[in-house]
PDB file of N, CA and C in Angstrom:
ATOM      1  N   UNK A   1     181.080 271.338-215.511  1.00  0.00           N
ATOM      2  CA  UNK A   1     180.342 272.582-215.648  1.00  0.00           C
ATOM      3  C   UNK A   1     179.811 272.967-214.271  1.00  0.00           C
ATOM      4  N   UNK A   2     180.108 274.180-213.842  1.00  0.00           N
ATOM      5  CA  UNK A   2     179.925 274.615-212.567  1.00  0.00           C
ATOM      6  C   UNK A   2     178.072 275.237-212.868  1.00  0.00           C
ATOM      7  N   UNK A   3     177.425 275.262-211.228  1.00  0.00           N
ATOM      8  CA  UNK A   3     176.073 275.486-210.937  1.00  0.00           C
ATOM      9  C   UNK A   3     175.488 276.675-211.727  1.00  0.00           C
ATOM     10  N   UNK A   4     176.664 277.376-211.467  1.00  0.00           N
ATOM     11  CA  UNK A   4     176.274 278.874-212.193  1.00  0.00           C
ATOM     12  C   UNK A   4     175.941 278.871-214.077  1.00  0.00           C
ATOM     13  N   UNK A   5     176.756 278.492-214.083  1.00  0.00           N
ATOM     14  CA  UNK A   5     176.977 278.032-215.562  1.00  0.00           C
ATOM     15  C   UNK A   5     175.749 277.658-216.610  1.00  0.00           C
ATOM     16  N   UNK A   6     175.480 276.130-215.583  1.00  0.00           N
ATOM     17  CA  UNK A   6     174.259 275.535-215.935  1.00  0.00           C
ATOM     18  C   UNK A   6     172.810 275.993-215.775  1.00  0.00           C
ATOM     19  N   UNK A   7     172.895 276.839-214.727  1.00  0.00           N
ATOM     20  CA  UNK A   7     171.554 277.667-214.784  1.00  0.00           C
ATOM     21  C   UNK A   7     171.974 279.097-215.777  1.00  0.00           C
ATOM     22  N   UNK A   8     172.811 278.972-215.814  1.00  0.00           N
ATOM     23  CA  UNK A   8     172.335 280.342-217.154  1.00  0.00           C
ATOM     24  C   UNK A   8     172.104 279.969-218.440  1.00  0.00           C
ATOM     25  N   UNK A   9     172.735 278.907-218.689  1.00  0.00           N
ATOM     26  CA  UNK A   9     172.402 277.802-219.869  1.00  0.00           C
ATOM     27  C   UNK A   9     171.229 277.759-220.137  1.00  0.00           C
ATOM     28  N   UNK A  10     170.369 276.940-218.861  1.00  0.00           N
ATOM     29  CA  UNK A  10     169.452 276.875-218.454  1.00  0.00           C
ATOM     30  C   UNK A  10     168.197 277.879-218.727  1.00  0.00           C
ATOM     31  N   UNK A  11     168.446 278.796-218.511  1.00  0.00           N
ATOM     32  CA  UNK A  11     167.717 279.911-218.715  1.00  0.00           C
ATOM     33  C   UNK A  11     167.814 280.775-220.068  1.00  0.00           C
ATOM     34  N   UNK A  12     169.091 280.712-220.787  1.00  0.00           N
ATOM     35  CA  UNK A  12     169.216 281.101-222.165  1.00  0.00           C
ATOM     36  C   UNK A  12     168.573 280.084-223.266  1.00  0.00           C
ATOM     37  N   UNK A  13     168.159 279.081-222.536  1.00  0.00           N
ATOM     38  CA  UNK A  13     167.319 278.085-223.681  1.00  0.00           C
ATOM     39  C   UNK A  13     166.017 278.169-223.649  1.00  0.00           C
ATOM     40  N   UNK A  14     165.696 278.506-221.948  1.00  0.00           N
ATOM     41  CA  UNK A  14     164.241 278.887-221.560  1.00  0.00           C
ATOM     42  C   UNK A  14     163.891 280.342-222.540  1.00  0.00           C
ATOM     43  N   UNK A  15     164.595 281.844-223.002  1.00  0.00           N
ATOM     44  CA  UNK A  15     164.308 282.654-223.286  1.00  0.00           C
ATOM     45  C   UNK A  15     164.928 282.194-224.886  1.00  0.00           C
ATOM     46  N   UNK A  16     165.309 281.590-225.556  1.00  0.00           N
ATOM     47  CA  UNK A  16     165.297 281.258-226.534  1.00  0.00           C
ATOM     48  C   UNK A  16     163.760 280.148-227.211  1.00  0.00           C
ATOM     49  N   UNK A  17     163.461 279.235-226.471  1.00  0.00           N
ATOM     50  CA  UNK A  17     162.327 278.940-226.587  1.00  0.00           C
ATOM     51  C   UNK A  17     161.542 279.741-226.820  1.00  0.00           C
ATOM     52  N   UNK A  18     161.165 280.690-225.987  1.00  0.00           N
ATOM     53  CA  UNK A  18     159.939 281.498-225.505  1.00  0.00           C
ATOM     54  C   UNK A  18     159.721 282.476-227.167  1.00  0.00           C
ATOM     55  N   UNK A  19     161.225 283.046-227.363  1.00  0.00           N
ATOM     56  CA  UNK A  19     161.248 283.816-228.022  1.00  0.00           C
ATOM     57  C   UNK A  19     161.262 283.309-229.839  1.00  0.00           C
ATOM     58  N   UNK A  20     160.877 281.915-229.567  1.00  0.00           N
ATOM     59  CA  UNK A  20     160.958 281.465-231.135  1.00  0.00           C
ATOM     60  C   UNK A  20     159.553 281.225-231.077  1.00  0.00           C
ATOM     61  N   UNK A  21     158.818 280.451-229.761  1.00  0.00           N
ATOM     62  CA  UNK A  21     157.547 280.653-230.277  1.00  0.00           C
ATOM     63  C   UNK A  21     156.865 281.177-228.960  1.00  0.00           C
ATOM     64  N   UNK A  22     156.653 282.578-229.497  1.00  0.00           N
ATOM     65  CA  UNK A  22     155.352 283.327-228.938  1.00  0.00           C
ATOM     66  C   UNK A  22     154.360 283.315-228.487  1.00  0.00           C
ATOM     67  N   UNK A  23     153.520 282.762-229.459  1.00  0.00           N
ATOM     68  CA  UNK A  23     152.354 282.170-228.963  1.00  0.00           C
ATOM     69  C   UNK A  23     151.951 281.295-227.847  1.00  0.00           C
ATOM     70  N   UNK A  24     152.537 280.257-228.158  1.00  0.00           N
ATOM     71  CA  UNK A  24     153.036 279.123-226.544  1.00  0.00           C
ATOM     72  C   UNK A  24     153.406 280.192-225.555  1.00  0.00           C
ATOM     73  N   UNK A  25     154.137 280.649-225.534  1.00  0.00           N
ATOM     74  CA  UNK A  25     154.760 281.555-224.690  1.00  0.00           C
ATOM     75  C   UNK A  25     153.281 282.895-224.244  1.00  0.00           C
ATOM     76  N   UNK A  26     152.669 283.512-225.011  1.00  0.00           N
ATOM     77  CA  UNK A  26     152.317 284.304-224.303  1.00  0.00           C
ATOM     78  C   UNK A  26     150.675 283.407-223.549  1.00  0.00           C
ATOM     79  N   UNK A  27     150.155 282.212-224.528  1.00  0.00           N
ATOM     80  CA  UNK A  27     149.301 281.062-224.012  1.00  0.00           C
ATOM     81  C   UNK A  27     149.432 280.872-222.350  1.00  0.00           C
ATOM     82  N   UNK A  28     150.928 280.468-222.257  1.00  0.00           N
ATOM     83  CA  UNK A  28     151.283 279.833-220.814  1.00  0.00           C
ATOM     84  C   UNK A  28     151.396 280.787-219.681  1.00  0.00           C
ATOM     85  N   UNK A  29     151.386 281.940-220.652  1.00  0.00           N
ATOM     86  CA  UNK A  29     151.680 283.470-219.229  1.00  0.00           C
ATOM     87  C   UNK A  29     150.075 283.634-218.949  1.00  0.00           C
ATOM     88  N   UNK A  30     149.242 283.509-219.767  1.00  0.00           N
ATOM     89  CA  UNK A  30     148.090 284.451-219.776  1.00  0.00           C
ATOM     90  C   UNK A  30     147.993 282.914-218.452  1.00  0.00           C
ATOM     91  N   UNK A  31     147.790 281.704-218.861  1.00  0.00           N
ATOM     92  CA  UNK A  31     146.968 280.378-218.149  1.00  0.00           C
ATOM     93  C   UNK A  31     147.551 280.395-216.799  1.00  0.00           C
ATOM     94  N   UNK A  32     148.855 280.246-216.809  1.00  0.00           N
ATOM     95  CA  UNK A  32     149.483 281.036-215.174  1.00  0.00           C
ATOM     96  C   UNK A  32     148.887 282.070-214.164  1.00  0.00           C
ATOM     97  N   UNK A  33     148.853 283.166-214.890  1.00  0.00           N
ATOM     98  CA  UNK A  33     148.347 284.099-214.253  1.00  0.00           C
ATOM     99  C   UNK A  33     146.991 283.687-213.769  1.00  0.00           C
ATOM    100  N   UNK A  34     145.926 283.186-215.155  1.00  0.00           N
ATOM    101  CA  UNK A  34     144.462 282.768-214.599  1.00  0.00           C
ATOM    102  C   UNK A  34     144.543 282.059-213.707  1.00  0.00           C
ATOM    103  N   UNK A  35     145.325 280.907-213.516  1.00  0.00           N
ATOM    104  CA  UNK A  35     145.406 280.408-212.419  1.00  0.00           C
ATOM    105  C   UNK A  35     145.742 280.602-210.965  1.00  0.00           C
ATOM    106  N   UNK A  36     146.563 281.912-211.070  1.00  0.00           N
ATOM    107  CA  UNK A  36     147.040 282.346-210.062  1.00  0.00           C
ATOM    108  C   UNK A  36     145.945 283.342-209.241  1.00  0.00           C
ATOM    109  N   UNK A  37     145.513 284.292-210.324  1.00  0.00           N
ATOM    110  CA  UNK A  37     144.349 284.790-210.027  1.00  0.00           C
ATOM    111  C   UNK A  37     143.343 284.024-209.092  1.00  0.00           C
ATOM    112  N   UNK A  38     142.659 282.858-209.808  1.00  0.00           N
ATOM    113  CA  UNK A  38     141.502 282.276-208.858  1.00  0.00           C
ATOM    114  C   UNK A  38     142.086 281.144-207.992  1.00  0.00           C
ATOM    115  N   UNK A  39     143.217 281.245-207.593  1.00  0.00           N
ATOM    116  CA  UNK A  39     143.811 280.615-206.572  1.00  0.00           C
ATOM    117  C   UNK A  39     143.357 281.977-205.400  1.00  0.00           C
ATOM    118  N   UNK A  40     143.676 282.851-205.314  1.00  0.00           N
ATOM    119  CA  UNK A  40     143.638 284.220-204.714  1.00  0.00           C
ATOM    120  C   UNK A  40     142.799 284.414-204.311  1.00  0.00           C
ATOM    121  N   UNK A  41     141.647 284.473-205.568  1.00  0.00           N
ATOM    122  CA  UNK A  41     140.104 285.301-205.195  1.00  0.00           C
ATOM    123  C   UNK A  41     139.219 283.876-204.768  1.00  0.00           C
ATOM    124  N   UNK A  42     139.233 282.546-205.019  1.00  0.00           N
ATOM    125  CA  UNK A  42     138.980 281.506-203.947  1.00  0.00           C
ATOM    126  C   UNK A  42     139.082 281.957-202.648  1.00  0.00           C
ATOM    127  N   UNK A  43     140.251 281.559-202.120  1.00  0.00           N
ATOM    128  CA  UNK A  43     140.811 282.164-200.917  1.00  0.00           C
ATOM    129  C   UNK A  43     140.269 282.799-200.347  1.00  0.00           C
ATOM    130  N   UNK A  44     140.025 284.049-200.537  1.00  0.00           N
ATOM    131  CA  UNK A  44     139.758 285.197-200.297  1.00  0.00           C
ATOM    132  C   UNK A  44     138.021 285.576-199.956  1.00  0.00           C
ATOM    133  N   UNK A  45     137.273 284.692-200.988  1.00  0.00           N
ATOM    134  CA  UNK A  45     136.316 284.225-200.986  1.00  0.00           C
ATOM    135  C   UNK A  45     135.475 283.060-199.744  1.00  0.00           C
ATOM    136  N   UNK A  46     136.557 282.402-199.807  1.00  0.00           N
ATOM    137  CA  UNK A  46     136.616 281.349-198.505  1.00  0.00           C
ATOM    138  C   UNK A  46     136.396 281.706-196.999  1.00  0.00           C
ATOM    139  N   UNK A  47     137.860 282.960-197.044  1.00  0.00           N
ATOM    140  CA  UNK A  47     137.776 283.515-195.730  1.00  0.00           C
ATOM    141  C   UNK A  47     136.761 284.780-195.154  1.00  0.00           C
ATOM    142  N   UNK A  48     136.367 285.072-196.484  1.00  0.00           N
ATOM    143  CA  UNK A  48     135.112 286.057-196.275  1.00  0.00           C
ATOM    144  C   UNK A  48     133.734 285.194-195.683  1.00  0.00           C
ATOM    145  N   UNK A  49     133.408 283.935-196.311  1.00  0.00           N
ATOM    146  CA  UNK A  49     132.090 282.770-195.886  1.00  0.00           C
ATOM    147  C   UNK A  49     132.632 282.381-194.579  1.00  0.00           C
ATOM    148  N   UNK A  50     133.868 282.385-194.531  1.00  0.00           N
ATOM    149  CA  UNK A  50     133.704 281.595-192.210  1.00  0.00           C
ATOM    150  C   UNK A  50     133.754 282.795-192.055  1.00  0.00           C
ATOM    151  N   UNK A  51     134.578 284.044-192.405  1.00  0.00           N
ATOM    152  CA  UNK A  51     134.004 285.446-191.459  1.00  0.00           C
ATOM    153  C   UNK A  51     132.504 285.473-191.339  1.00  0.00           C
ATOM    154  N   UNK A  52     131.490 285.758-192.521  1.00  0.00           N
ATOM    155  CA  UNK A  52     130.033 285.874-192.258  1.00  0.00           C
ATOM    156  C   UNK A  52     129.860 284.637-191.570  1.00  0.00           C
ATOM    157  N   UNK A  53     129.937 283.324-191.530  1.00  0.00           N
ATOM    158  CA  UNK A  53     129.469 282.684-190.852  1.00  0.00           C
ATOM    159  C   UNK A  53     129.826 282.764-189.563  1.00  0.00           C
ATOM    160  N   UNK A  54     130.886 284.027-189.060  1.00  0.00           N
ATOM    161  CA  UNK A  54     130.781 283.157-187.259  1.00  0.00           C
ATOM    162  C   UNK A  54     130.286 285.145-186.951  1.00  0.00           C
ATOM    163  N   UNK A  55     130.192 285.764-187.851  1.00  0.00           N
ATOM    164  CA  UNK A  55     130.053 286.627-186.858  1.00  0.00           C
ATOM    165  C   UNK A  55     128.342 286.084-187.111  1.00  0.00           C
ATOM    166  N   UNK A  56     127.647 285.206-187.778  1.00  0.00           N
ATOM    167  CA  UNK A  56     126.136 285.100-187.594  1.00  0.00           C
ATOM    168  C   UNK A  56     126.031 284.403-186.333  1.00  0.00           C
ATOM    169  N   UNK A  57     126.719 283.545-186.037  1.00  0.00           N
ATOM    170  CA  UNK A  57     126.532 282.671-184.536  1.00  0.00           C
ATOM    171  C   UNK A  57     127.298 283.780-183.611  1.00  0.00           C
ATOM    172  N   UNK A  58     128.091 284.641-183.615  1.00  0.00           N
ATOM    173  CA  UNK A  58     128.151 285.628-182.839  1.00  0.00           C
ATOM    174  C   UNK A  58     126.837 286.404-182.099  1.00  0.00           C
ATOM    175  N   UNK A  59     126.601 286.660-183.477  1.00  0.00           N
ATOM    176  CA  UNK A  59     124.958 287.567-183.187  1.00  0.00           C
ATOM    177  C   UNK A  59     123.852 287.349-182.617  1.00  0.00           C
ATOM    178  N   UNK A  60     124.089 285.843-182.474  1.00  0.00           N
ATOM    179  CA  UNK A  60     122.725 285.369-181.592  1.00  0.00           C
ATOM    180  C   UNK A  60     123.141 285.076-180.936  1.00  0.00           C
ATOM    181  N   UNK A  61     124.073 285.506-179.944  1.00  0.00           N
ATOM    182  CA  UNK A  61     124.336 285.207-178.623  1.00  0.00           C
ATOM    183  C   UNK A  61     124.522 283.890-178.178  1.00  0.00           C
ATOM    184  N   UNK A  62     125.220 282.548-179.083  1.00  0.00           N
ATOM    185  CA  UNK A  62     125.236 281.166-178.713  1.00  0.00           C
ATOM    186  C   UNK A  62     126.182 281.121-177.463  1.00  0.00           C
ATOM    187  N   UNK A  63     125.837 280.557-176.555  1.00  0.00           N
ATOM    188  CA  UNK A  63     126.701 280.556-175.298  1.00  0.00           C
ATOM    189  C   UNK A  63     126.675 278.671-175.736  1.00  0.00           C
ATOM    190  N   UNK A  64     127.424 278.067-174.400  1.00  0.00           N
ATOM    191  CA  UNK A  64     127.463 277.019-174.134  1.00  0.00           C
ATOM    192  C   UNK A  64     128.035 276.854-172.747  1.00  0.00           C
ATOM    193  N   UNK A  65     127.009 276.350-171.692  1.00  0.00           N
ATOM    194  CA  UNK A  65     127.484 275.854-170.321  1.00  0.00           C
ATOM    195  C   UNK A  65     127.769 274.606-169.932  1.00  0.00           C
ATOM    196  N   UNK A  66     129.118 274.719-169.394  1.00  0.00           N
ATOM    197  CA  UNK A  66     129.025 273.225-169.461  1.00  0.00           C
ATOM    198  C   UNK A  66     129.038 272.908-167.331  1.00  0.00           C
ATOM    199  N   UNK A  67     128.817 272.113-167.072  1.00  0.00           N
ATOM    200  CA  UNK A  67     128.506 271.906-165.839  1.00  0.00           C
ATOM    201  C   UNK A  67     129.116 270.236-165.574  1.00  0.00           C
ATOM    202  N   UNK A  68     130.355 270.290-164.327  1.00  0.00           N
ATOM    203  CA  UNK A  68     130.809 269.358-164.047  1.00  0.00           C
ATOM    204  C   UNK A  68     130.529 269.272-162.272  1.00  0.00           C
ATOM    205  N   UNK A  69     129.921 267.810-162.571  1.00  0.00           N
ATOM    206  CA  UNK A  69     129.932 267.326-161.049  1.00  0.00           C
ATOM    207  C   UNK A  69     130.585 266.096-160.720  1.00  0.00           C
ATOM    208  N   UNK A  70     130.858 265.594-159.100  1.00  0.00           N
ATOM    209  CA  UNK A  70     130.975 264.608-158.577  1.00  0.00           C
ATOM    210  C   UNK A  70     130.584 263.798-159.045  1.00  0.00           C
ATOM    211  N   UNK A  71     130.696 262.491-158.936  1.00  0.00           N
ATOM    212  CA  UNK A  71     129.890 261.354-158.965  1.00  0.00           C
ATOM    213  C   UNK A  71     128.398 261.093-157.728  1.00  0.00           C
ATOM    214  N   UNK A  72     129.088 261.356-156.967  1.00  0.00           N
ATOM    215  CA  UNK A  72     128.150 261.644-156.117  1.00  0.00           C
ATOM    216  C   UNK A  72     127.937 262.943-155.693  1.00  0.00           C
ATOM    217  N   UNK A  73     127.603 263.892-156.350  1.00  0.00           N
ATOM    218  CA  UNK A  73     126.762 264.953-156.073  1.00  0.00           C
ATOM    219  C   UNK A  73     125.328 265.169-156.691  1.00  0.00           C
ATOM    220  N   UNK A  74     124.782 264.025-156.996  1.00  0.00           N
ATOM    221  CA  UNK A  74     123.014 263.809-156.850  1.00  0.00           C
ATOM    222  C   UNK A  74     122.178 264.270-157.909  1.00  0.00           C
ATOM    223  N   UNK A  75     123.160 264.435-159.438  1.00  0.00           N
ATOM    224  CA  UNK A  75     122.568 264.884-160.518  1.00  0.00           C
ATOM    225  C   UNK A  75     122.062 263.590-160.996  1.00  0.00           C
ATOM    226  N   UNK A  76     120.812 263.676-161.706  1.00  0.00           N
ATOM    227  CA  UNK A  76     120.778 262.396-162.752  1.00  0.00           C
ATOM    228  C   UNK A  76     119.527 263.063-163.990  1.00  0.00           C
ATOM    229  N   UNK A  77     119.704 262.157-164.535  1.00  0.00           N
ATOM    230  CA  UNK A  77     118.612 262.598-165.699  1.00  0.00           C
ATOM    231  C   UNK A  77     117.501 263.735-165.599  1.00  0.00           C
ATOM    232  N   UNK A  78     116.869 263.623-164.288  1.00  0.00           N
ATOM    233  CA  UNK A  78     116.180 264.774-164.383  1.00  0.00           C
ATOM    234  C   UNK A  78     116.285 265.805-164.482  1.00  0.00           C
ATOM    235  N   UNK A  79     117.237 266.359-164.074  1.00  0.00           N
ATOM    236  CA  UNK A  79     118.016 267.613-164.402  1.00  0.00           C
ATOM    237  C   UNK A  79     117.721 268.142-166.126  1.00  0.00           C
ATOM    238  N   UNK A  80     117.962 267.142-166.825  1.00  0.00           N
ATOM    239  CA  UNK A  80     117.461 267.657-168.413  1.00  0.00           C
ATOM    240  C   UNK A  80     116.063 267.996-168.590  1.00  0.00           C
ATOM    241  N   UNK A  81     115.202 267.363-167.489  1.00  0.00           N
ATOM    242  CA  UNK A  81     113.779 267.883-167.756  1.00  0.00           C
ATOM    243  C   UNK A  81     113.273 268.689-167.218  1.00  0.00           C
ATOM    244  N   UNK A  82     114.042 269.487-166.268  1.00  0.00           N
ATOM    245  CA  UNK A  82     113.501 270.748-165.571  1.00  0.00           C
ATOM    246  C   UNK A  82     114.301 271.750-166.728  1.00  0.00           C
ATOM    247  N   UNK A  83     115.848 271.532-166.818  1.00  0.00           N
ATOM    248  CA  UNK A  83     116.379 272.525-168.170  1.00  0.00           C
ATOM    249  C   UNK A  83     115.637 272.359-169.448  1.00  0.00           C
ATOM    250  N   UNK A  84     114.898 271.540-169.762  1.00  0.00           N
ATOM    251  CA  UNK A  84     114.296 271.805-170.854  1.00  0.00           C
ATOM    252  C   UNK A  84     113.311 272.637-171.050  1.00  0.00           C
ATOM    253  N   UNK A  85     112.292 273.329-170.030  1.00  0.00           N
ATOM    254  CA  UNK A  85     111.393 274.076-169.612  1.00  0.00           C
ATOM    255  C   UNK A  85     112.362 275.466-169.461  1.00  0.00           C
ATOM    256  N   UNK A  86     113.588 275.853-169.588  1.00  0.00           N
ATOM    257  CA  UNK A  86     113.545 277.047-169.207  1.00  0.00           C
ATOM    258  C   UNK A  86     113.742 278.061-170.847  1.00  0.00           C
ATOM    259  N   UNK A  87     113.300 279.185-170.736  1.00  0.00           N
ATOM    260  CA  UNK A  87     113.111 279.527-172.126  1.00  0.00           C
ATOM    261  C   UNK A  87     114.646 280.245-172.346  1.00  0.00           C
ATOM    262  N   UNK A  88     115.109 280.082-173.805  1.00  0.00           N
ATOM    263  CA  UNK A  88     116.201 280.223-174.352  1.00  0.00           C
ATOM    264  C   UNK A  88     117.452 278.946-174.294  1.00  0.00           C
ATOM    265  N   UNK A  89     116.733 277.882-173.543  1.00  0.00           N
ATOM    266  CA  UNK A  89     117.940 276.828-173.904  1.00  0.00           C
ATOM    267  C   UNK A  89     117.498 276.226-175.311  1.00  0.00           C
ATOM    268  N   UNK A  90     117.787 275.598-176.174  1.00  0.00           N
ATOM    269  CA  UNK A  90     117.651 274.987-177.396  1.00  0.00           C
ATOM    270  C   UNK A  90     117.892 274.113-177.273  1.00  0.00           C
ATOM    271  N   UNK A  91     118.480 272.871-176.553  1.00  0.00           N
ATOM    272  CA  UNK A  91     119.467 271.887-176.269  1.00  0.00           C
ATOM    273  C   UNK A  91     120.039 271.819-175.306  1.00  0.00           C
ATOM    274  N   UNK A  92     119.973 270.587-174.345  1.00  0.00           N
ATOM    275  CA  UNK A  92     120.736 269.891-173.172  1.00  0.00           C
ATOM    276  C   UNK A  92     121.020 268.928-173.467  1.00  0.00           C
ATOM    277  N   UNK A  93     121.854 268.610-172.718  1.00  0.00           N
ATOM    278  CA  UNK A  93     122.607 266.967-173.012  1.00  0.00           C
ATOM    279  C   UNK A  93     123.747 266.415-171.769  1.00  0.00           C
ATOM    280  N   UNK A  94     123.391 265.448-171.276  1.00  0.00           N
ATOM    281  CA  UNK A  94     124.462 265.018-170.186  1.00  0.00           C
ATOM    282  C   UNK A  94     124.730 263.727-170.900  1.00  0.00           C
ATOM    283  N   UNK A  95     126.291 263.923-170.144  1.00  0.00           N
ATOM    284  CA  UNK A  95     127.414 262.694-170.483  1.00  0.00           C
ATOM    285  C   UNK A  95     127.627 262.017-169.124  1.00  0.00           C
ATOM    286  N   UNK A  96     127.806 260.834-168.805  1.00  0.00           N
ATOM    287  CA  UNK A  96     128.363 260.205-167.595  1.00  0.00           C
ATOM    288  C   UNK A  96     129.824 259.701-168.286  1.00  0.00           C
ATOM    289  N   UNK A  97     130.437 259.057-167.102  1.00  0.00           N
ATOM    290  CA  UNK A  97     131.807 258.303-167.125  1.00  0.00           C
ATOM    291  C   UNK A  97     131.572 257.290-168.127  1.00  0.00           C
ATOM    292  N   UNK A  98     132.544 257.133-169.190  1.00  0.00           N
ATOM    293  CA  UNK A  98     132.765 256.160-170.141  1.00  0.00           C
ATOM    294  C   UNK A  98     133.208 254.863-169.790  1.00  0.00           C
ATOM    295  N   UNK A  99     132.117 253.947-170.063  1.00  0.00           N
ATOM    296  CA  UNK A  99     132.410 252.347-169.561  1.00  0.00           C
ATOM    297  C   UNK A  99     132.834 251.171-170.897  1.00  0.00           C
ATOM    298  N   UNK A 100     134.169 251.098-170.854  1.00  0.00           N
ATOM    299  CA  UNK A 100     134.371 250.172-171.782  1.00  0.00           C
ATOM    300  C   UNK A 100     134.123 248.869-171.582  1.00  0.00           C
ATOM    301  N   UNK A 101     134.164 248.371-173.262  1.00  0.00           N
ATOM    302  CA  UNK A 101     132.733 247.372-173.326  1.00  0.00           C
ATOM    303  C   UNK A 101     133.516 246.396-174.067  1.00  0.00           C
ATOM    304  N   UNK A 102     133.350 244.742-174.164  1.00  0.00           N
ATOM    305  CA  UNK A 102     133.903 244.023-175.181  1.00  0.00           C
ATOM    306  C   UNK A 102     132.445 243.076-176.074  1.00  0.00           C
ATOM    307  N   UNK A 103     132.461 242.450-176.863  1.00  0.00           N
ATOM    308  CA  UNK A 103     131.681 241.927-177.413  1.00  0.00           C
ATOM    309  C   UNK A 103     132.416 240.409-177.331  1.00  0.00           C
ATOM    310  N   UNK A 104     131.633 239.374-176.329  1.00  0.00           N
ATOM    311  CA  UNK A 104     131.771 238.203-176.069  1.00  0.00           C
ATOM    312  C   UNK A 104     131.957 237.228-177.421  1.00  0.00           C
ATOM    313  N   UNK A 105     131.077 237.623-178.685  1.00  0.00           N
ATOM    314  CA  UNK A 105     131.102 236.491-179.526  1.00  0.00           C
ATOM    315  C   UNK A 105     132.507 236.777-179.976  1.00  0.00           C
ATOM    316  N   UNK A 106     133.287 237.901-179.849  1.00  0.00           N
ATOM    317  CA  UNK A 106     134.530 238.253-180.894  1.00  0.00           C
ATOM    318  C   UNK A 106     135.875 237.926-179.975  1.00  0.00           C
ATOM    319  N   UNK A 107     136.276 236.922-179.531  1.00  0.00           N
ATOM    320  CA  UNK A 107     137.698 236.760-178.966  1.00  0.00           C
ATOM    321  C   UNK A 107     138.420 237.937-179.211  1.00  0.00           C
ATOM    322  N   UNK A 108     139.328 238.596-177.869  1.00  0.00           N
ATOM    323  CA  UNK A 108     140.367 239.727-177.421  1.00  0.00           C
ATOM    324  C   UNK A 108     139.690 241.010-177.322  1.00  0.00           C
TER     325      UNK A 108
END
C-alpha cells in the first residue's frame, strides 16, 4: 500500500470516527481551541509584563559605568567611599583580578 493511499485511509477513518460520535468530536474541538487560545493570550500577556517592565527601568534613567584600570594605576578601595557621597549613585562596587584558590584538606 503506497503513502498516499494510507493517509487517505487514514483520514477516512479519522472523519468516520468523528462523524459517528459527535459529541467526542465537537468536546475535543472546543478543548483544542481553549487550549490554543491561552497558549496565545499567555504569551502575549508575558510579552506585554517585560515590555512594562523595561520601559519602567528605562524611565528612571538607570545608567551603569563601568571603569577599567591598570593594575597599577593607584585605585583601591577608597575610591568607593568618595563615590558613595555623590548624589544619584545607588550602588558601587569594585572587582580586582581573580585569584584561584585550592583547599589543602581536599587532595587535587
Amino acid at each position: 500500500m503506497s503513502a498516499l493511499r494510507r493517509w487517505v485511509a487514514v483520514v477516512r477513518e479519522a472523519l468516520a470516527t468523528a462523524w459517528a460520535q459527535p459529541v467526542a468530536s465537537v468536546v475535543t474541538i472546543v478543548m483544542v481551541a481553549g487550549m490554543c487560545a491561552t497558549v496565545l493570550l499567555t504569551t502575549g500577556r508575558t510579552v506585554g509584563a517585560e515590555q512594562a517592565v523595561l520601559g519602567s527601568i528605562d524611565s528612571e534613567g538607570t545608567r551603569s559605568i563601568v571603569i577599567r584600570a591598570e593594575p597599577d594605576a593607584g585605585l583601591d578601595a577608597t575610591v568607593l567611599g568618595r563615590l558613595a557621597h555623590i548624589d544619584g549613585i545607588q550602588w558601587a562596587g569594585a572587582f580586582g583580578g581573580a585569584q584561584d584558590v585550592t583547599n589543602i584538606e581536599f587532595p587535587g
